[in-house]
Protein backbone atom coordinates (compact mmCIF):
# COMPACT_ATOMS: atom_id res chain seq x y z
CA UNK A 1 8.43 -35.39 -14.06
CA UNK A 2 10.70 -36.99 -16.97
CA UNK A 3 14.30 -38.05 -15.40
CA UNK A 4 16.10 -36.00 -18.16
CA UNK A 5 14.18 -33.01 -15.86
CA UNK A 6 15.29 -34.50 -12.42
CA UNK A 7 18.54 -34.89 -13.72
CA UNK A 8 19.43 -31.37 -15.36
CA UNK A 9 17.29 -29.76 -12.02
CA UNK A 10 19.79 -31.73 -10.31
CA UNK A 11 22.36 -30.27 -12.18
CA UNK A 12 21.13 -26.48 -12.08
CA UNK A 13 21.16 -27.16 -8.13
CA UNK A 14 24.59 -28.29 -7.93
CA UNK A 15 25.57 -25.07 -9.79
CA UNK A 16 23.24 -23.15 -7.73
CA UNK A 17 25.27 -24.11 -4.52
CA UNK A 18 28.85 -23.98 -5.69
CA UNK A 19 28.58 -20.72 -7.52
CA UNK A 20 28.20 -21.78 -11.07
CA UNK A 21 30.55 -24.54 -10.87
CA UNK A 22 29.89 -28.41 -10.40
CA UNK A 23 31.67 -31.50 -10.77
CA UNK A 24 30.26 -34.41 -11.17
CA UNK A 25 31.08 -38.45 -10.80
CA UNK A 26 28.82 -39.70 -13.54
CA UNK A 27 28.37 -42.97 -12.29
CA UNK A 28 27.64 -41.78 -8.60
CA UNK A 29 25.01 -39.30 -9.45
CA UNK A 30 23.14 -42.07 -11.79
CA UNK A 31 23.24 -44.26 -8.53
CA UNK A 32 21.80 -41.24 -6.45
CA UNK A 33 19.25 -40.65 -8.65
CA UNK A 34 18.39 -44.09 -9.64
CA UNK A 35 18.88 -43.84 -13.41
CA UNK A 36 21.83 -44.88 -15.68
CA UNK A 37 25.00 -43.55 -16.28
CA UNK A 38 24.02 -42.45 -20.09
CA UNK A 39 21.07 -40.26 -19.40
CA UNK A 40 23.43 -38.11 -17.22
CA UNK A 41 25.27 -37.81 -20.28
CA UNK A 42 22.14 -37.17 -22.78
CA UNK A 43 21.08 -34.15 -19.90
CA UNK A 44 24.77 -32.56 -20.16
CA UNK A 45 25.31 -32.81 -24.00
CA UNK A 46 21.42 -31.75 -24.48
CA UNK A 47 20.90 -29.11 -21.86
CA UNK A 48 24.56 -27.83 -20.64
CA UNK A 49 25.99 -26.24 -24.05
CA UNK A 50 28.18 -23.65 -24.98
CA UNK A 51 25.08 -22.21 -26.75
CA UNK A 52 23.26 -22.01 -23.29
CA UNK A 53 25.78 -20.59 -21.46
CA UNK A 54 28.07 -23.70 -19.97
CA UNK A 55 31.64 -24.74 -20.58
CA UNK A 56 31.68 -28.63 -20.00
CA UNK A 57 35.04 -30.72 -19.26
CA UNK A 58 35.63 -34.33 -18.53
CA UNK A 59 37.85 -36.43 -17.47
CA UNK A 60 37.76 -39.95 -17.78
CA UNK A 61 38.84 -42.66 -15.84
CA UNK A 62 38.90 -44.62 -12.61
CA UNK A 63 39.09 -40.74 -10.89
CA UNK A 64 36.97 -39.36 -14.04
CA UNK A 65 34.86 -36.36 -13.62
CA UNK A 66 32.41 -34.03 -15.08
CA UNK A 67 32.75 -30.17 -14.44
CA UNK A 68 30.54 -28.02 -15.28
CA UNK A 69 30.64 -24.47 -15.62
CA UNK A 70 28.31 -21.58 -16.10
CA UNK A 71 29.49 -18.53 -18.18
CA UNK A 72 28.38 -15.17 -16.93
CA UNK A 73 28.20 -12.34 -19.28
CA UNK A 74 26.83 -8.98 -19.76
CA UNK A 75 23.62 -9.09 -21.86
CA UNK A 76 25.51 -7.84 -24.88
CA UNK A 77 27.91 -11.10 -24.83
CA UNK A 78 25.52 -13.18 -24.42
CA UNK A 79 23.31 -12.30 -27.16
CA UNK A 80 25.98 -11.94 -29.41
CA UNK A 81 27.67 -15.49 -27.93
CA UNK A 82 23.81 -17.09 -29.13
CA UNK A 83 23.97 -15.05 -32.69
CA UNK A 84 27.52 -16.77 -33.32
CA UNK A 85 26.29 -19.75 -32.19
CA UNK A 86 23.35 -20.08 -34.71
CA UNK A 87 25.27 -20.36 -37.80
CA UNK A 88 23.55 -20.61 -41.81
CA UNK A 89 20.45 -22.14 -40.47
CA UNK A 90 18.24 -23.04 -37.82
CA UNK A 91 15.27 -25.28 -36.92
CA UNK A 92 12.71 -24.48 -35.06
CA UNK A 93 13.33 -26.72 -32.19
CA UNK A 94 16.58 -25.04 -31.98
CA UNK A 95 15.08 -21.63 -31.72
CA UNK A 96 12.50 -22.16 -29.11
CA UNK A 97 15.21 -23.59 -27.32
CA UNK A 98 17.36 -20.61 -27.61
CA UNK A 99 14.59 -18.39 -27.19
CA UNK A 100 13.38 -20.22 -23.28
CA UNK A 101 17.41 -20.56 -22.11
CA UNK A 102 17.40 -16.49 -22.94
CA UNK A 103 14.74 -16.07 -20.88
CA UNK A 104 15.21 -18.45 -18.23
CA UNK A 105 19.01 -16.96 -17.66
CA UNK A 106 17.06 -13.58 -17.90
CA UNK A 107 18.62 -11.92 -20.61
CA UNK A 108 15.70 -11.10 -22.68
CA UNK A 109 11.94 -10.70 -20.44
CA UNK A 110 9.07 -12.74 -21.23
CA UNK A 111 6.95 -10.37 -23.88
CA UNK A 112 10.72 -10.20 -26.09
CA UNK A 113 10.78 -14.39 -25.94
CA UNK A 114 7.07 -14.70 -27.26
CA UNK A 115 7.27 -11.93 -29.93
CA UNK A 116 10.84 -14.13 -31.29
CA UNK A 117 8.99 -17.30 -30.72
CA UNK A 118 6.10 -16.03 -32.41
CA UNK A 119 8.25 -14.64 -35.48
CA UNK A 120 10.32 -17.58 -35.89
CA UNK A 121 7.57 -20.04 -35.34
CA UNK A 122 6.14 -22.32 -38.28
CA UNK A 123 3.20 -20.47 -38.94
CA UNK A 124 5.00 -17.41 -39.97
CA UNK A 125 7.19 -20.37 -42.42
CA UNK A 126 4.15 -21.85 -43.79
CA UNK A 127 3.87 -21.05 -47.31
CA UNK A 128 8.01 -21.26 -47.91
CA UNK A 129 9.70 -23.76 -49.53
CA UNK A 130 11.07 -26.58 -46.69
CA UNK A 131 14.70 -26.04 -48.18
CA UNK A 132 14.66 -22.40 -47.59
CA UNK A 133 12.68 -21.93 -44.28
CA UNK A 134 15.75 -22.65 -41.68
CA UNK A 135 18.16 -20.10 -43.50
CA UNK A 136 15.15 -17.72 -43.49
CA UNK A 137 14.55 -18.27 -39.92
CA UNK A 138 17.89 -18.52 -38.71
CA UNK A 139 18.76 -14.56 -40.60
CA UNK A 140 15.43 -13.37 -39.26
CA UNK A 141 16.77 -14.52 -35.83
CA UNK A 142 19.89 -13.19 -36.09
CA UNK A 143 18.91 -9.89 -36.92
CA UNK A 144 16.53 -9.20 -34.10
CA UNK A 145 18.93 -10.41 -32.07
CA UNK A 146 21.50 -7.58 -33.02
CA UNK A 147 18.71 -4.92 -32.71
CA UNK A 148 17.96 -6.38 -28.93
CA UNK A 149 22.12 -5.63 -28.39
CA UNK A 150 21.60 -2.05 -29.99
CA UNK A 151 18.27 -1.16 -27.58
């Protein structure tokens, strides 16, 4: 297992225990878990965004701190929180990574993420010009994700 993995597990754990709310000592939780202070910071800025559901503070200092918090919302919110989020275009690394953080925090099931990932996917892109297939992908998204709000 990669250590950005341990580290965001690690994370999720944390959250898991103290009802959706963590704070962490940067340098402390590197020490526990044997890595360096900077890939605790690549897992929070990668994997704990607004866009997947967290509010992140910090404080820094001598007495510095990381909290972390996870957002709950209604179905509804969420999806339309992600459709804000997307903006004029998206990748398709960004998408799958929308698509598996709406699953894994349950708000679409498992057939709904692999009919978006399969719409959104490059295959689908293939024959459009590169400067036009992220706006393409990023309304397509968009739009099925308002028609998951109005089923």
């Amino acid at each position: 297992m990669r250590m950005s993995d341990l580290v965001a597990q690690h994370i999720l754990a944390m959250l898991d225990e103290q009802n959706g709310n963590a704070e962490i000592r940067r340098n402390e939780l590197a020490n526990d878990l044997g890595c360096v202070p900077s890939q605790i910071n690549y897992v929070i800025t990668s994997r704990f965004t607004p866009e997947q559901g967290y509010i992140v503070e910090s404080r820094r200092g001598g007495g510095g701190y990381i909290r972390i918090t996870r957002v709950n919302m209604d179905k509804s919110s969420a999806v339309m929180h992600i459709v804000n989020s997307i903006g004029e275009t998206l990748d398709k690394a960004t998408a799958e990574v929308m698509i598996k953080n709406m699953y894994n925090q349950s708000i679409i099931d498992l057939p709904t993420a692999r009919l978006l990932a399969s719409a959104l996917s490059e295959r689908v892109f293939k024959e459009i010009p590169r400067d036009t297939k992220d706006i393409l992908r990023a309304r397509i998204f968009k739009n099925m994700l308002l028609t998951l709000i109005r089923s």
